[in-house]
C-alpha atoms as a PDB file:
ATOM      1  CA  UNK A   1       0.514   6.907  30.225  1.00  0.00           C
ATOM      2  CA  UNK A   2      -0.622   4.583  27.462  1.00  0.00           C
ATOM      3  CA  UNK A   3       1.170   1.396  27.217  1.00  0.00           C
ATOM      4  CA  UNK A   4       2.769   0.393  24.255  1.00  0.00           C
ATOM      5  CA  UNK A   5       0.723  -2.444  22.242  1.00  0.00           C
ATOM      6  CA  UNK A   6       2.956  -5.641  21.116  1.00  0.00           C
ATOM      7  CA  UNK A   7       3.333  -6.725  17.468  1.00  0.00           C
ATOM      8  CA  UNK A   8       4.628  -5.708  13.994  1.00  0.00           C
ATOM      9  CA  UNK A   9       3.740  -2.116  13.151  1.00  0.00           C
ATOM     10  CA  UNK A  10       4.843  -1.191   9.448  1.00  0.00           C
ATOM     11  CA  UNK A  11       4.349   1.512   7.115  1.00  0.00           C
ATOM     12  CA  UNK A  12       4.626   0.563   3.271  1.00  0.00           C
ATOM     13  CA  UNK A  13       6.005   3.599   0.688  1.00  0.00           C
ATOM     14  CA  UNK A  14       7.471   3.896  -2.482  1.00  0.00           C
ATOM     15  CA  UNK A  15       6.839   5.077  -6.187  1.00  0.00           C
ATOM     16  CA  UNK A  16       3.735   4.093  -7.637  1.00  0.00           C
ATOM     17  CA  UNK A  17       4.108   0.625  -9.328  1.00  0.00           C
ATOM     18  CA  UNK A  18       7.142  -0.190  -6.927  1.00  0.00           C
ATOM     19  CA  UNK A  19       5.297  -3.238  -5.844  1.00  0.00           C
ATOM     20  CA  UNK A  20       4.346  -2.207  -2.271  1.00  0.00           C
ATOM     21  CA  UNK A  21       0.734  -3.125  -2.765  1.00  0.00           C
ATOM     22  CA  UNK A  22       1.801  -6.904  -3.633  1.00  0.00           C
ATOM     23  CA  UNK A  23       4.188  -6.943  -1.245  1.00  0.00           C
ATOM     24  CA  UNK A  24       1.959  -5.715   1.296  1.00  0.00           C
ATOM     25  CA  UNK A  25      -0.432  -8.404   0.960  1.00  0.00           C
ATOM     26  CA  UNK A  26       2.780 -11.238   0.843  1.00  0.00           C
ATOM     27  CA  UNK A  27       3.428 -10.023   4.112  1.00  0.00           C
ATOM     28  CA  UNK A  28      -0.237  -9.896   5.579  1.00  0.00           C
ATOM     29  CA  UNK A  29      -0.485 -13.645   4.125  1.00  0.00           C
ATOM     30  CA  UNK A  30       3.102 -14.915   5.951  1.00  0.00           C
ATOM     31  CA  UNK A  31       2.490 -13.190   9.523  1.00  0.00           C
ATOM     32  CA  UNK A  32      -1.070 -12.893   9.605  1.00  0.00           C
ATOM     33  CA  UNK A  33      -1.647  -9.151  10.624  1.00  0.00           C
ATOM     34  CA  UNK A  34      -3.860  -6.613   9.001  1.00  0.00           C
ATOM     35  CA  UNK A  35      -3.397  -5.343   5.415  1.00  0.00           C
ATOM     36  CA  UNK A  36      -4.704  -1.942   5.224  1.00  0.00           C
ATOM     37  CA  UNK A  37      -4.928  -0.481   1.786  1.00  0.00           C
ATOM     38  CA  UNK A  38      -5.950   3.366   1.959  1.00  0.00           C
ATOM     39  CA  UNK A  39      -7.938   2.562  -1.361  1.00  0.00           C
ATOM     40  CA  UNK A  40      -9.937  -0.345   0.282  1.00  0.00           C
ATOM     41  CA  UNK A  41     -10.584   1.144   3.259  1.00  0.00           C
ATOM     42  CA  UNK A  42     -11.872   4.113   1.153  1.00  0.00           C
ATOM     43  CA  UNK A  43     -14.032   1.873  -0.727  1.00  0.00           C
ATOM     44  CA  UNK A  44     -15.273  -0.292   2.385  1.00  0.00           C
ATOM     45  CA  UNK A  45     -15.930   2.754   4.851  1.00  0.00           C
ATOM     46  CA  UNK A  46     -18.264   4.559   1.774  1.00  0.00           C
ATOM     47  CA  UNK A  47     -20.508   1.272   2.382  1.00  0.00           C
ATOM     48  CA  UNK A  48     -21.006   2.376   6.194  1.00  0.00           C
ATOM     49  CA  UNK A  49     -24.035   4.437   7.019  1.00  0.00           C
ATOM     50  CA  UNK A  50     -22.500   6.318   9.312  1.00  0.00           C
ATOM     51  CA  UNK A  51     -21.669  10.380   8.798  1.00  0.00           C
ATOM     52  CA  UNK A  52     -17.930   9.815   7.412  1.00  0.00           C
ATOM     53  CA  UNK A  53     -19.211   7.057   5.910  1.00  0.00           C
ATOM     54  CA  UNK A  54     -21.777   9.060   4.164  1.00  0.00           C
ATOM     55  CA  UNK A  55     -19.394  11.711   3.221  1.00  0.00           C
ATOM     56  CA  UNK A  56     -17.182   9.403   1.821  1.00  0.00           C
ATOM     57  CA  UNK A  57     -20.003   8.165  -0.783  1.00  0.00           C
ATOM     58  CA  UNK A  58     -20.949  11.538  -1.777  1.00  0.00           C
ATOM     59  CA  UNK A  59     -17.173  12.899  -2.494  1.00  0.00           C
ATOM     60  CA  UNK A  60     -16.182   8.776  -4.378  1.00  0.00           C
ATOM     61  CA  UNK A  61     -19.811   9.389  -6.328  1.00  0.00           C
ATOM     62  CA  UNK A  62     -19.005  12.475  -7.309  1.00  0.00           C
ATOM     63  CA  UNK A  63     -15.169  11.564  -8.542  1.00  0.00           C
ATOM     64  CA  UNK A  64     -14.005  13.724  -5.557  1.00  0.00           C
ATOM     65  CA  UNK A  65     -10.728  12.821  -3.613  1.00  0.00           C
ATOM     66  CA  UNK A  66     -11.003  12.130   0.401  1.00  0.00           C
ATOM     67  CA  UNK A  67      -9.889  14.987   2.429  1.00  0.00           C
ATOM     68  CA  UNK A  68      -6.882  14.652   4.507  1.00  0.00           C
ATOM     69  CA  UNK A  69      -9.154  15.159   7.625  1.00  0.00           C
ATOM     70  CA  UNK A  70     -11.542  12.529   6.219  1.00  0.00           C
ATOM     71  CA  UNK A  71      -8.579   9.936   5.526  1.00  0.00           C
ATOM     72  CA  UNK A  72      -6.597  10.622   8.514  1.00  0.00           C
ATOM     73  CA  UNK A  73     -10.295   9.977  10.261  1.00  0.00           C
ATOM     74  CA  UNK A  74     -10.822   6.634   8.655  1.00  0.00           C
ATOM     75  CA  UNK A  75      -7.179   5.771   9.197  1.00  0.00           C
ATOM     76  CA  UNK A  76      -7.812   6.391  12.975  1.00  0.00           C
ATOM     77  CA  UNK A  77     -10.784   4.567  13.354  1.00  0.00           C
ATOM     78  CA  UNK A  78      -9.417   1.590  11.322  1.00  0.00           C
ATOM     79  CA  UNK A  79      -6.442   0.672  13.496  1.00  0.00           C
ATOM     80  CA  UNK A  80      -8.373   1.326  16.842  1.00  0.00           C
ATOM     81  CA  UNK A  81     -10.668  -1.930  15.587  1.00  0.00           C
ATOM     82  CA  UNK A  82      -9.760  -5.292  17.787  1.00  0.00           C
ATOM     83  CA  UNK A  83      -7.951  -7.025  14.257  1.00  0.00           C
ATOM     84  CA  UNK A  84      -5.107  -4.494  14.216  1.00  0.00           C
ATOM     85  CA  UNK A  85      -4.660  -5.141  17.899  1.00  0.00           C
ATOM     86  CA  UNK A  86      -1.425  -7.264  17.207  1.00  0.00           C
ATOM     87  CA  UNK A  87      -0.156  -5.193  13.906  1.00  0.00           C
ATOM     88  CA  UNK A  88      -0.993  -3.969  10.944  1.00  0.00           C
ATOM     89  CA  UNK A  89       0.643  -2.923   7.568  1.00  0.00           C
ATOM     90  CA  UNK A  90      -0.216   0.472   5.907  1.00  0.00           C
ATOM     91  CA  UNK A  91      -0.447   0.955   2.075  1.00  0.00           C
ATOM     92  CA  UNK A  92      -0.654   3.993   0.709  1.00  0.00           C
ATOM     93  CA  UNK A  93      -0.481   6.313   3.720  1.00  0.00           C
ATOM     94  CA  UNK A  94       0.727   8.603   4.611  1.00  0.00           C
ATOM     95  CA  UNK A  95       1.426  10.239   1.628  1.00  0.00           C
ATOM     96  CA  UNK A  96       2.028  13.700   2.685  1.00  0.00           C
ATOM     97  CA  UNK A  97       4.049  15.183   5.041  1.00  0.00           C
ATOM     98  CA  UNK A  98       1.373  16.649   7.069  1.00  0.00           C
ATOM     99  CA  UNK A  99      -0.583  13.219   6.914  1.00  0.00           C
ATOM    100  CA  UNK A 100       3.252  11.926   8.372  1.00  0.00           C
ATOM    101  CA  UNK A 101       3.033  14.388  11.388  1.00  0.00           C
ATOM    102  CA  UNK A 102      -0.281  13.040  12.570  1.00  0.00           C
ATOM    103  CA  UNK A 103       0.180   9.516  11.809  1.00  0.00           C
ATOM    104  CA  UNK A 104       3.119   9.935  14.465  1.00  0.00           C
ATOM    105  CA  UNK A 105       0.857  12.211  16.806  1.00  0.00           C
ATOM    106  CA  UNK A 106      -1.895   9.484  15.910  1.00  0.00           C
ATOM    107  CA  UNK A 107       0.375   6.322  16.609  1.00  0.00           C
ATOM    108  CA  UNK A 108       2.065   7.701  19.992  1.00  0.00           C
ATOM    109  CA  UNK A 109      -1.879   8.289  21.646  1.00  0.00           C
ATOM    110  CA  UNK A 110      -3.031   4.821  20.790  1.00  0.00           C
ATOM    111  CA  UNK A 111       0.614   3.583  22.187  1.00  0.00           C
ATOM    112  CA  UNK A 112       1.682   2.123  18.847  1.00  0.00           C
ATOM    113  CA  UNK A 113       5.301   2.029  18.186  1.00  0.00           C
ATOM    114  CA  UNK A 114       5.634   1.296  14.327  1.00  0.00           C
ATOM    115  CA  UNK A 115       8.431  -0.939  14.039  1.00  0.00           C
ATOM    116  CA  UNK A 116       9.557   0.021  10.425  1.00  0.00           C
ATOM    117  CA  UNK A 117       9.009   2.642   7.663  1.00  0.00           C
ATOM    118  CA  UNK A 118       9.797   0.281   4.678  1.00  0.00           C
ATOM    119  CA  UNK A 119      10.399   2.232   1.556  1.00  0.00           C
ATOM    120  CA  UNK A 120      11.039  -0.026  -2.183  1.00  0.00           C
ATOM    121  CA  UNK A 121      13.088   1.643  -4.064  1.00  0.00           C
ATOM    122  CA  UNK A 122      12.347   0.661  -7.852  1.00  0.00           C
ATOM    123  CA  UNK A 123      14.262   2.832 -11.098  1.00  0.00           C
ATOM    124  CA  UNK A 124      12.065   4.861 -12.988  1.00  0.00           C
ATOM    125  CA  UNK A 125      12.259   2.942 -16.168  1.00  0.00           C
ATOM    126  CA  UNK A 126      11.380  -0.217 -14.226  1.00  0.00           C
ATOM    127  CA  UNK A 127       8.035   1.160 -13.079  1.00  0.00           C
ATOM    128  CA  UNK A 128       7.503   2.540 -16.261  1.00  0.00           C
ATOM    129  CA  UNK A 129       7.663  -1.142 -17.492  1.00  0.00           C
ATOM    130  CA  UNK A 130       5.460  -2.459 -14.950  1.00  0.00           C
ATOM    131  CA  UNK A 131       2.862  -0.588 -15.460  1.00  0.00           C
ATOM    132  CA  UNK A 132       2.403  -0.239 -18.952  1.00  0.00           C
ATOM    133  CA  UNK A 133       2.518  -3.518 -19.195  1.00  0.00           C
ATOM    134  CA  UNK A 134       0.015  -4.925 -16.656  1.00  0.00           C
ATOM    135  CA  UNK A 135      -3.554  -5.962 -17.357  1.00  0.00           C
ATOM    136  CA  UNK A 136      -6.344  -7.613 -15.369  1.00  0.00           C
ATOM    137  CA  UNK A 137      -9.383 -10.555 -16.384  1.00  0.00           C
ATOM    138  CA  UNK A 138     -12.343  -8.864 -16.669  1.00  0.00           C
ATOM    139  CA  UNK A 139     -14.090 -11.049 -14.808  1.00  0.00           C
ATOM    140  CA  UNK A 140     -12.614 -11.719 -11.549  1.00  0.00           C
ATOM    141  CA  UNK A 141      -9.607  -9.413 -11.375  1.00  0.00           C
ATOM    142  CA  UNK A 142      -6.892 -11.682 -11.864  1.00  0.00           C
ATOM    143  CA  UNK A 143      -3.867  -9.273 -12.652  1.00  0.00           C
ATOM    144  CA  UNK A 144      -1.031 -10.218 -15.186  1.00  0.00           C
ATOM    145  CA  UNK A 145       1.718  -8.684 -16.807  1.00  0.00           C
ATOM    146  CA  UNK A 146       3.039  -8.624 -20.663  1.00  0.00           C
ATOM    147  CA  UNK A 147       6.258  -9.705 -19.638  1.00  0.00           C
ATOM    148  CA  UNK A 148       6.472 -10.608 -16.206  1.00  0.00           C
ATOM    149  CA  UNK A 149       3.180 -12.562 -15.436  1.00  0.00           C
ATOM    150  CA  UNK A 150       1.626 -13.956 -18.340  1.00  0.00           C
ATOM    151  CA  UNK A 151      -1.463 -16.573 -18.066  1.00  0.00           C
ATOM    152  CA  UNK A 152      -0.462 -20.217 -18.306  1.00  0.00           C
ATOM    153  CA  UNK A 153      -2.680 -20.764 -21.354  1.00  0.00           C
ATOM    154  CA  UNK A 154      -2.469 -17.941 -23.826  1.00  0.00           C
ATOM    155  CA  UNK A 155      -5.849 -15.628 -23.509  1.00  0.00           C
ATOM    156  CA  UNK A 156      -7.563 -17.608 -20.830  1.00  0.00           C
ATOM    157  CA  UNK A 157      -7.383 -16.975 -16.930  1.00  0.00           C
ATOM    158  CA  UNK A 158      -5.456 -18.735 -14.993  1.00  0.00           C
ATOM    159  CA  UNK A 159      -8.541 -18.300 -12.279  1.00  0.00           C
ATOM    160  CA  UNK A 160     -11.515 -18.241 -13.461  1.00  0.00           C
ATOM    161  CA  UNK A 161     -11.054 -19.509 -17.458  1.00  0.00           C
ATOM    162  CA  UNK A 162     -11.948 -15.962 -18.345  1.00  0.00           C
ATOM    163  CA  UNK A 163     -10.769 -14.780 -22.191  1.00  0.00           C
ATOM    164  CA  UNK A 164     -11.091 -11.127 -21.590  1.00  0.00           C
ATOM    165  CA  UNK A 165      -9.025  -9.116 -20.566  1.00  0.00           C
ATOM    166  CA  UNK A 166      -7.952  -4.711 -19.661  1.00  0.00           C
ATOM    167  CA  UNK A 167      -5.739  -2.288 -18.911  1.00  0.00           C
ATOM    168  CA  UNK A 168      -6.623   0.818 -16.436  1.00  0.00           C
ATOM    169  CA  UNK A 169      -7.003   4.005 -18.529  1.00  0.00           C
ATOM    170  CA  UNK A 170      -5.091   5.754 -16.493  1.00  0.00           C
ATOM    171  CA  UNK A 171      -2.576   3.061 -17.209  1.00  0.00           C
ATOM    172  CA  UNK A 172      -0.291   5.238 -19.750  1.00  0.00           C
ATOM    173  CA  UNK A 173       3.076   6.683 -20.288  1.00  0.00           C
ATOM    174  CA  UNK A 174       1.738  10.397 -19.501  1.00  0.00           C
ATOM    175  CA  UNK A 175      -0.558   9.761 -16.511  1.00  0.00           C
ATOM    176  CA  UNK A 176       2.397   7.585 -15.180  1.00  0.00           C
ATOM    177  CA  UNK A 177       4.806  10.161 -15.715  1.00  0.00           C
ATOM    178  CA  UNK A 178       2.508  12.585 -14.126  1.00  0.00           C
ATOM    179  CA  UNK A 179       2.135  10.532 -10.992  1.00  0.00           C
ATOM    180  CA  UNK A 180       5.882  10.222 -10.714  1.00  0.00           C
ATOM    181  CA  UNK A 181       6.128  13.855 -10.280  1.00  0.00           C
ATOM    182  CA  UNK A 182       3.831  13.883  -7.287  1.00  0.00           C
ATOM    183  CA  UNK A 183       4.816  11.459  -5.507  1.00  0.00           C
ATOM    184  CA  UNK A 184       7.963  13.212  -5.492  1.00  0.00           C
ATOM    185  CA  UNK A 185       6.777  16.621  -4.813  1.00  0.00           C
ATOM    186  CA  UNK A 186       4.149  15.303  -2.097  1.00  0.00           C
ATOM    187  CA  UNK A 187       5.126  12.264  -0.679  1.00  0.00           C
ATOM    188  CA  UNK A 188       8.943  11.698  -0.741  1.00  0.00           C
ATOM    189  CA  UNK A 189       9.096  14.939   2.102  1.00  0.00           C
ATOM    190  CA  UNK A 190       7.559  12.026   4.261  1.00  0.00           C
ATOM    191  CA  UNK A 191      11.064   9.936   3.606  1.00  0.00           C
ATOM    192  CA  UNK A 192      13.509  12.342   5.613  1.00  0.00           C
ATOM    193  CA  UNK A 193      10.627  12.451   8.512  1.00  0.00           C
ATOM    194  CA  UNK A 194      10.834   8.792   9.189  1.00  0.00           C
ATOM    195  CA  UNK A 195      14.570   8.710   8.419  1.00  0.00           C
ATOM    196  CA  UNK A 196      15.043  11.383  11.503  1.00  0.00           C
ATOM    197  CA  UNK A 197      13.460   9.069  13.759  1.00  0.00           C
ATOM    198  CA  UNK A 198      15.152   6.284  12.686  1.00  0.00           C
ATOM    199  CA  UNK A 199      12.230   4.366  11.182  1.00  0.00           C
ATOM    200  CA  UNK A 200      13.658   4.318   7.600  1.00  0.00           C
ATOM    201  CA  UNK A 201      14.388   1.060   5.711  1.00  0.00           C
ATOM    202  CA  UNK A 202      14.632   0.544   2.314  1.00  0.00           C
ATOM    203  CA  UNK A 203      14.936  -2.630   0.299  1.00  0.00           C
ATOM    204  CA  UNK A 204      15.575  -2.549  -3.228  1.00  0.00           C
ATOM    205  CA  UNK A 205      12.281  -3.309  -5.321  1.00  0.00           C
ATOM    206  CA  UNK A 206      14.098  -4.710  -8.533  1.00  0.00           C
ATOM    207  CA  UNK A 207      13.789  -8.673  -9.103  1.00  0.00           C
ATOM    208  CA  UNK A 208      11.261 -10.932  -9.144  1.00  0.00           C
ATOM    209  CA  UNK A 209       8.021 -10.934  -6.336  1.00  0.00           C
ATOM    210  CA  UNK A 210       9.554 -13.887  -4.425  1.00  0.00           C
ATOM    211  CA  UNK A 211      12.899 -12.209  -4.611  1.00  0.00           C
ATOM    212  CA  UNK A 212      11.990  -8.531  -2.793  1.00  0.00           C
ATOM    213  CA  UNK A 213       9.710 -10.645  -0.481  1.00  0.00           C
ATOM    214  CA  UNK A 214      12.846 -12.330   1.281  1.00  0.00           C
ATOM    215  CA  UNK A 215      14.804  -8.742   1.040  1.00  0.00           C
ATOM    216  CA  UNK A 216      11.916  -7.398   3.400  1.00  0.00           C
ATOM    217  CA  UNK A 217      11.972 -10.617   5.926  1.00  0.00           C
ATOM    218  CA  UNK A 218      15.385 -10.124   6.001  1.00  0.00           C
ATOM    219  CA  UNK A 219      15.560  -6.238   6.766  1.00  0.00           C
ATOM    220  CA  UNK A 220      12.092  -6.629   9.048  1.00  0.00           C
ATOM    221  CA  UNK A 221      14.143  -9.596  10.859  1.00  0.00           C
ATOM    222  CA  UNK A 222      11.343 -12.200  10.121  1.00  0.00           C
ATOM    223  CA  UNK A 223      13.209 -15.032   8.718  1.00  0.00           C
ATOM    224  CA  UNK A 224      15.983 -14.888  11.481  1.00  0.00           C
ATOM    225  CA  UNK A 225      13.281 -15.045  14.101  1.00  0.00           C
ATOM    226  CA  UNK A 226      11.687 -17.876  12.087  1.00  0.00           C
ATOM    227  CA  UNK A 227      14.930 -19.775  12.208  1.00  0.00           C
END
């Protein structure tokens, strides 16, 4: 019988542009566990010269998505490394039912007991707003919003000084609205799974970034235990 590692096991999910990404790494920053981005990992394991590593270059080079077998592999091999020995967060997985189903079969061999399913719950319109309006520095990343995260100094950086600035392509009304739809028909099914074994909390995504940061302490129990 495996026994059950100690430590804060948590799954983000929500809508695209819900905020789980920045919230994800709030949370890696205030209790110190791993952050694991399915779209990092993707990018870091197609460095590795190993076979899924290999595979993984081909299918990104070729603007192919990762199979579920290939991400579910990655995911696997991820959390079995010594850093997520004490906890981890997961961003953007699983987003599929079936992906769900393993995860759990995944989880309960490795004796990891995930301690909360956290989904943020943002309106439609909201993340329609958020998105369309946000826009990066072109030369280190930096990401800012229209409306809710301008730089300090019109045009320039608030990081590196840089004055130029973009917005993703796929960034738009249609490819947003697009999204929404499959993240309803694919992912959402994985809501009712975790709700049925009583994993399921949601926190309401609206508000600013500090704001929905102390809503998830709260429902995660973090600031009582800090206390």
């Amino acid at each position: 019988m495996t026994d059950t590692k100690e430590g804060l096991f948590v799954v983000f999910t929500g809508a695209p542009g819900c905020g789980k990404g920045t919230q994800a790494r709030i949370l890696r920053e205030n209790t110190h566990i791993c952050h694991l981005s399915t779209g990092e990992m993707l990018r870091e394991f197609a460095k590795k010269d190993t076979p899924l590593g290999r595979e993984l270059k081909v299918r990104l080079d070729r603007g192919e998505f990762a199979s579920d077998e290939m991400i579910i592999e990655m995911v696997k091999s991820r959390i079995s490394e010594p850093d997520c020995a004490c906890g981890f967060i997961l961003d953007g997985f699983p987003r599929t039912l079936p992906q769900a189903e393993v995860l759990a079969d995944l989880l309960a061999e490795q004796g990891i007991k995930l301690d909360a399913v956290l989904e943020i719950q943002v309106p439609d319109e909201i993340i329609m707003e958020r998105i369309l309006g946000r826009y990066a520095c072109m030369q280190c990343g930096a990401g800012y919003h229209d409306k809710f995260q301008k730089p300090k100094i019109y045009g320039v950086c608030d990081v590196c000084g840089g004055t130029e600035f973009a917005r993703r392509k796929d960034d738009n009304r249609t490819t947003v609205e697009n999204r929404l739809v499959n993240y309803r028909l694919l992912t959402y099914p994985t809501i009712p799974f975790f709700e049925s074994r009583g994993l399921l909390k949601t926190v309401d995504g609206t508000g600013t970034i500090d704001a929905v940061s102390r809503k998830i302490e709260d429902v995660l129990g973090l600031r009582a235990a800090a206390e």
